[in-house]
C-alpha atoms as a PDB file:
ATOM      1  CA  UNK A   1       0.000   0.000   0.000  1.00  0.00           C
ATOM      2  CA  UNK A   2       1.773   2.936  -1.190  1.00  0.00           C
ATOM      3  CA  UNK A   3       1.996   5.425   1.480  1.00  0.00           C
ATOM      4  CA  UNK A   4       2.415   9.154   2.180  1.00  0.00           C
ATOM      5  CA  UNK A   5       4.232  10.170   5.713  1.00  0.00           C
ATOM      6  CA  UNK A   6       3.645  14.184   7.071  1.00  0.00           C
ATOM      7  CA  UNK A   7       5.633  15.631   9.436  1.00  0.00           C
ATOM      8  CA  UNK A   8       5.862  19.111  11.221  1.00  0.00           C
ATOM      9  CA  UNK A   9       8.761  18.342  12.989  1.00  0.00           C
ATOM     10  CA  UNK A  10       8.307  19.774  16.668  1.00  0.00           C
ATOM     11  CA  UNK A  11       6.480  22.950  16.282  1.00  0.00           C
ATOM     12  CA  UNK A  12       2.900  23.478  14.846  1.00  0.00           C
ATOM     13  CA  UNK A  13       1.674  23.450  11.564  1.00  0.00           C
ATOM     14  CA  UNK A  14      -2.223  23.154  11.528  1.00  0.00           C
ATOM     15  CA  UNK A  15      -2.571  24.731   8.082  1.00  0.00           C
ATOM     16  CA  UNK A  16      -0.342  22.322   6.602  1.00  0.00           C
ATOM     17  CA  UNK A  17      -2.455  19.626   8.685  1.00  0.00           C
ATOM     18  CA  UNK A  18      -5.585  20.886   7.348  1.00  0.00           C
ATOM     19  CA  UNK A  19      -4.875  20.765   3.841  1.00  0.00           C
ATOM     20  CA  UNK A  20      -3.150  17.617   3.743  1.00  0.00           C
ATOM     21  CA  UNK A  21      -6.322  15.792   4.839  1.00  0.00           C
ATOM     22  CA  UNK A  22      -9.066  18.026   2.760  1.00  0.00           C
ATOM     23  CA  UNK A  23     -11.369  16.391   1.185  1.00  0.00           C
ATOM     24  CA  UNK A  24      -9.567  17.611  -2.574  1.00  0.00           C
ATOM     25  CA  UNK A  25      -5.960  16.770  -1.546  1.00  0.00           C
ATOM     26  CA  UNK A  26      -6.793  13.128  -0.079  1.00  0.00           C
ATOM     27  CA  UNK A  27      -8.337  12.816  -4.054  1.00  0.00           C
ATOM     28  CA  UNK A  28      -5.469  13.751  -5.758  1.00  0.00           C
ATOM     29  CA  UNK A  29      -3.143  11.859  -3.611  1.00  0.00           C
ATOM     30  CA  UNK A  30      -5.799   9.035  -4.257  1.00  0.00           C
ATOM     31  CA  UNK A  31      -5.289   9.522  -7.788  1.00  0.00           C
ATOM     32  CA  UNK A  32      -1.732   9.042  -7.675  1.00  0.00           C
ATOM     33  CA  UNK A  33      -2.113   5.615  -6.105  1.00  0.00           C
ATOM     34  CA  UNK A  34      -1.313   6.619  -2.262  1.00  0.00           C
ATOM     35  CA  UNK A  35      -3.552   4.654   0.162  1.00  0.00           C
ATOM     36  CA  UNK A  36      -2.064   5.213   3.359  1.00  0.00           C
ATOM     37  CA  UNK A  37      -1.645   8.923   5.637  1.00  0.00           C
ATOM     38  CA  UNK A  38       0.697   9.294   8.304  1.00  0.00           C
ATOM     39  CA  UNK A  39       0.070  12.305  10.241  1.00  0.00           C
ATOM     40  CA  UNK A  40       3.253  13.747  12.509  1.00  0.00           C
ATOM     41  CA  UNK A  41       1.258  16.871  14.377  1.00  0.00           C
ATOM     42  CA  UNK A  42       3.544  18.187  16.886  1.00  0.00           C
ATOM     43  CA  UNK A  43       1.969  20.731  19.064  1.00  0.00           C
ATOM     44  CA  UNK A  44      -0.890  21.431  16.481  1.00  0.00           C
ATOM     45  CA  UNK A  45      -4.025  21.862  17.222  1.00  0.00           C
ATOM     46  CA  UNK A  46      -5.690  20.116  14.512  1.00  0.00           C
ATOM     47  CA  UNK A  47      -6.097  16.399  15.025  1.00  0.00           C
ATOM     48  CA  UNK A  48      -7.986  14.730  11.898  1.00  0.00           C
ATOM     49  CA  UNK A  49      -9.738  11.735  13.649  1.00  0.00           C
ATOM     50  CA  UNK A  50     -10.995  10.099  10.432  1.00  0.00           C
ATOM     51  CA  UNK A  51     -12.382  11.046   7.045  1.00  0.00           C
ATOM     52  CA  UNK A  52     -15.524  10.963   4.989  1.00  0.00           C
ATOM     53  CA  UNK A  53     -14.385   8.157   2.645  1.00  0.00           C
ATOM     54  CA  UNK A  54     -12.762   4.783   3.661  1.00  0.00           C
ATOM     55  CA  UNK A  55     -10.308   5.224   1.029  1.00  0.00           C
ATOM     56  CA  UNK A  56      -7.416   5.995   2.965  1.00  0.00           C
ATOM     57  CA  UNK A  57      -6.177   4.099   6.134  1.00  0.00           C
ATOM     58  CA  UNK A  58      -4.660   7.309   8.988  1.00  0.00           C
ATOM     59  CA  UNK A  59      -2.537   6.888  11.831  1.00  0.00           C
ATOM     60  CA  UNK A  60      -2.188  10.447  13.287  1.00  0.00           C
ATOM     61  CA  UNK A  61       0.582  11.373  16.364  1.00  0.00           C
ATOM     62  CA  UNK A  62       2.545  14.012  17.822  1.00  0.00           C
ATOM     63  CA  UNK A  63       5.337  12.618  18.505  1.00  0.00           C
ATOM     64  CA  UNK A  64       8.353  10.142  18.589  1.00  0.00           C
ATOM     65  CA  UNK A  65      11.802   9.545  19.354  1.00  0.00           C
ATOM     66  CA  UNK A  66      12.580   8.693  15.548  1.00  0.00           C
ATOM     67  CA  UNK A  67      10.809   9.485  12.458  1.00  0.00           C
ATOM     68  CA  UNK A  68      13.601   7.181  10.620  1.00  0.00           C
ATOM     69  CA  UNK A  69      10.986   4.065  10.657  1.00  0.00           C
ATOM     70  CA  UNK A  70       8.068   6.392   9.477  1.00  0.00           C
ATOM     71  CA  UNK A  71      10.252   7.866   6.617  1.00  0.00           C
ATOM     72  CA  UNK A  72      11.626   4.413   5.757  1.00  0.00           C
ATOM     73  CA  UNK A  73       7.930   3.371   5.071  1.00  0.00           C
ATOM     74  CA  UNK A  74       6.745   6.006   3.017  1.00  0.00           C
ATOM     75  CA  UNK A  75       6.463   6.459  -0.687  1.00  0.00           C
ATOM     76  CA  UNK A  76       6.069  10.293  -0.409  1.00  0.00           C
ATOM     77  CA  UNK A  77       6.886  12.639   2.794  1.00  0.00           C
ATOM     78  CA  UNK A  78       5.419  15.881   2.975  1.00  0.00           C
ATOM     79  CA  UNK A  79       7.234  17.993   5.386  1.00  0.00           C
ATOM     80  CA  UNK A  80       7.841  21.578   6.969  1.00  0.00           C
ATOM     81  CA  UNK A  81      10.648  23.103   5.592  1.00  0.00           C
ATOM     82  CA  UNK A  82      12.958  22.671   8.872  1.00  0.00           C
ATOM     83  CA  UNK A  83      16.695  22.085   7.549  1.00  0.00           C
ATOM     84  CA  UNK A  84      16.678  18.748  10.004  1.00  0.00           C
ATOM     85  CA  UNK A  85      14.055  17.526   8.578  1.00  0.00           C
ATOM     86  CA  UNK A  86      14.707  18.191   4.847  1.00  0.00           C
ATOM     87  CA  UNK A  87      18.351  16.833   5.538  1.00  0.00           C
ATOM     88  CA  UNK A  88      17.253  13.410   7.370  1.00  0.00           C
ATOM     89  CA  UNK A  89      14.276  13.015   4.615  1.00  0.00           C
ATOM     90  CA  UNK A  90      16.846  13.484   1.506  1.00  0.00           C
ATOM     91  CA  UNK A  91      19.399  11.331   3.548  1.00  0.00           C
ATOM     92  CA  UNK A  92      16.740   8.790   3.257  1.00  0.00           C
ATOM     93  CA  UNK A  93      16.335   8.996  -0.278  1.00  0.00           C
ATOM     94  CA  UNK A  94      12.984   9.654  -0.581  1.00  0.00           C
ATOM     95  CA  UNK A  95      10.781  12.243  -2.822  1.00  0.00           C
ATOM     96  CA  UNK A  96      10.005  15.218  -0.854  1.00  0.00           C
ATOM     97  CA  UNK A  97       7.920  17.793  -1.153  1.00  0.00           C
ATOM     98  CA  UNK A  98       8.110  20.837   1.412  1.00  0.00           C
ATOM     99  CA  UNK A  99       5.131  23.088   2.384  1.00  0.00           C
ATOM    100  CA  UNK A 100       6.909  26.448   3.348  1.00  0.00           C
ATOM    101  CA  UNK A 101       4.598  28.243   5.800  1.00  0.00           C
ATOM    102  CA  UNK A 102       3.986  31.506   4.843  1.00  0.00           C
ATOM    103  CA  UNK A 103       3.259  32.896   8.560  1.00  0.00           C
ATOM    104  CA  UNK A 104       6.793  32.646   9.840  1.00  0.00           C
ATOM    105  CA  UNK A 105       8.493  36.393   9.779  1.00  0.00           C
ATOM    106  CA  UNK A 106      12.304  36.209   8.011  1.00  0.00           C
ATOM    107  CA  UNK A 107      11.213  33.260   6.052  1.00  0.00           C
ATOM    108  CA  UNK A 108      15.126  31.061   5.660  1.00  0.00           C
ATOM    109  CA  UNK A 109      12.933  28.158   5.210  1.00  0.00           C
ATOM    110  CA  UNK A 110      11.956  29.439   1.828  1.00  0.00           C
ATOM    111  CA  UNK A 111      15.529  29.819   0.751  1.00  0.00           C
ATOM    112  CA  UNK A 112      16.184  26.749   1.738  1.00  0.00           C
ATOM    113  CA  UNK A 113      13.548  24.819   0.276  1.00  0.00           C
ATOM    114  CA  UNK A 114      13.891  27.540  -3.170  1.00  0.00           C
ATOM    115  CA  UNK A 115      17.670  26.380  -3.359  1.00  0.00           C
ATOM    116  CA  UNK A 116      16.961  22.879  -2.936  1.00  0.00           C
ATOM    117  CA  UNK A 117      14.871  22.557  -5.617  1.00  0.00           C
ATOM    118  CA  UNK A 118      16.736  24.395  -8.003  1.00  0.00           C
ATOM    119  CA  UNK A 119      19.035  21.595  -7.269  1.00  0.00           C
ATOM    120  CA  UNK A 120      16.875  19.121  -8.087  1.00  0.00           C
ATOM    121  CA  UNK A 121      16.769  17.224  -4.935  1.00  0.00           C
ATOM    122  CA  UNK A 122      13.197  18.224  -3.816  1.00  0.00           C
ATOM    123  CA  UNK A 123       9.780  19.958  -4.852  1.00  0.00           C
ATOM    124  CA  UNK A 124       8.492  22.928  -3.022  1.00  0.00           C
ATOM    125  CA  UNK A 125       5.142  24.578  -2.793  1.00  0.00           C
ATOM    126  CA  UNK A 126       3.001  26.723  -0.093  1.00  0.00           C
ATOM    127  CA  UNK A 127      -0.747  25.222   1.161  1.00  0.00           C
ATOM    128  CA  UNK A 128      -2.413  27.347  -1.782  1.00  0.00           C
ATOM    129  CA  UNK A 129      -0.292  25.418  -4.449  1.00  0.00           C
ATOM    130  CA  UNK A 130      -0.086  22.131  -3.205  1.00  0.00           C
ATOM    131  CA  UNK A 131      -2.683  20.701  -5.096  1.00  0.00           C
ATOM    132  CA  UNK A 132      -1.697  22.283  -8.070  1.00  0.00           C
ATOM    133  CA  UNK A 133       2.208  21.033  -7.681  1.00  0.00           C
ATOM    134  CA  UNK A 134       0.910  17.507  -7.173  1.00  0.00           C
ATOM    135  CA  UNK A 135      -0.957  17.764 -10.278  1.00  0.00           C
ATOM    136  CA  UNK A 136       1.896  18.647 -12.153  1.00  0.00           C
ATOM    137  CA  UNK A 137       5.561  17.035 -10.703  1.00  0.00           C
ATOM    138  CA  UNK A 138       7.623  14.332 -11.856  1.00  0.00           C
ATOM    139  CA  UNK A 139       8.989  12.199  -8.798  1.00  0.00           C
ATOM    140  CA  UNK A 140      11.604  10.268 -11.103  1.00  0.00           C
ATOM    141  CA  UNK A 141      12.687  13.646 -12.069  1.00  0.00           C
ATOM    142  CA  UNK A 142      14.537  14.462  -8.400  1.00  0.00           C
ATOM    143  CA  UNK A 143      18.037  13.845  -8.207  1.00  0.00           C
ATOM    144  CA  UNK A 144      19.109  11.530  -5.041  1.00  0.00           C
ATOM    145  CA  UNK A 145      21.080  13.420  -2.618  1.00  0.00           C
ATOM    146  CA  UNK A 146      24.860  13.221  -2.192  1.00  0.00           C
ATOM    147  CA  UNK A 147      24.470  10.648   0.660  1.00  0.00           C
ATOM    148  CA  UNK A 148      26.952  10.574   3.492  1.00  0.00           C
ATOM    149  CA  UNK A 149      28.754  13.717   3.484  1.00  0.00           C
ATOM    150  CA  UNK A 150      26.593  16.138   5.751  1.00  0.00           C
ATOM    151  CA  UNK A 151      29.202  18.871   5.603  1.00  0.00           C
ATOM    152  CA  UNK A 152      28.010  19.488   1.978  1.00  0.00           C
ATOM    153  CA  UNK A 153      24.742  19.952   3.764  1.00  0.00           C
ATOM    154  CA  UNK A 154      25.603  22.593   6.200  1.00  0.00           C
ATOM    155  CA  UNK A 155      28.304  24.533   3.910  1.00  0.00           C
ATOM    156  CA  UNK A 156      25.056  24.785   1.576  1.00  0.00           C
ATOM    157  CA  UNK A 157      23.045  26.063   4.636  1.00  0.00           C
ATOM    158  CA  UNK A 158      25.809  28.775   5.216  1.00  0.00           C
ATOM    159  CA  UNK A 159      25.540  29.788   2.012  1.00  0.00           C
ATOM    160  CA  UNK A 160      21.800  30.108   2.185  1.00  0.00           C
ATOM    161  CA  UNK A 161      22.423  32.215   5.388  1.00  0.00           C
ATOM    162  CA  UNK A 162      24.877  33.971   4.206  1.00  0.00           C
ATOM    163  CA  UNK A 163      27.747  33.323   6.144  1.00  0.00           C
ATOM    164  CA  UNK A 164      29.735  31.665   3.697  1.00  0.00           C
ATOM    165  CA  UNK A 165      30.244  32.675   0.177  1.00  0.00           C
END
């Protein structure tokens, strides 16, 4: 059962929540053959219990010690853009797509996730276009990332940040 994984890492992302298990999203990801929703929360506030259709099995939580088993599992992970997240995910091997929130003030995540796509190693979007980017992207088409060498990882982060040129 091919299987999408979420994750928020340990802050709150309800909007993210929210449109991952509307009613149009869980369609779409139907479409593309996903059956199964893993829900990492954090401290949200929105807790999808079920949905209106049987189509998809859930297992929703706030926590754990590791995501490593839950990203191992998954066909497709959704995530936040937090660099640890987006570095364990790629580390992993497996297609990402990040959800930048557009609340937070100073926005690095964006950079981040912008320069990681134009790298090729991931697929970015905001809640408004994440429908539309699943309609349209290529999985096959993202390059694996250099595994193993997580200094390339934070020299590219102090580029981003500009402390390193």
């Amino acid at each position: 059962m091919k299987s999408v994984f979420v994750t928020v890492g340990t802050t709150s992302f309800d909007e993210l929540i929210t449109c991952v298990s509307s009613r149009p999203t869980l369609q779409m990801l139907r479409k593309l053959g996903y059956r199964k929703l893993v829900l990492q929360i954090g401290k949200g506030k929105v807790v999808p219990d079920s949905f209106a259709s049987t189509a998809f099995s859930l297992i929703v939580y706030r926590y754990k010690h590791s995501l490593k088993e839950d990203i191992k599992r998954s066909d497709l992970i959704i995530s936040h853009a937090g660099a640890g997240s987006c570095l364990e995910i790629l580390g992993e091997g497996k297609p990402l797509v990040v959800v930048v929130n557009e609340k937070l003030m100073d926005n690095h995540q964006l950079e981040l996730a912008k320069q990681l796509h134009e790298e090729g190693y991931l697929f970015y979007c905001t809640c408004s276009t994440l429908l539309e980017l699943f309609s349209s992207m290529d999985l096959s088409s993202l390059k694996p990332f250099p595994p193993g060498k997580p200094e390339l990882f934070s020299d590219f982060l102090d580029t981003v940040m500009g402390l390193k040129k």
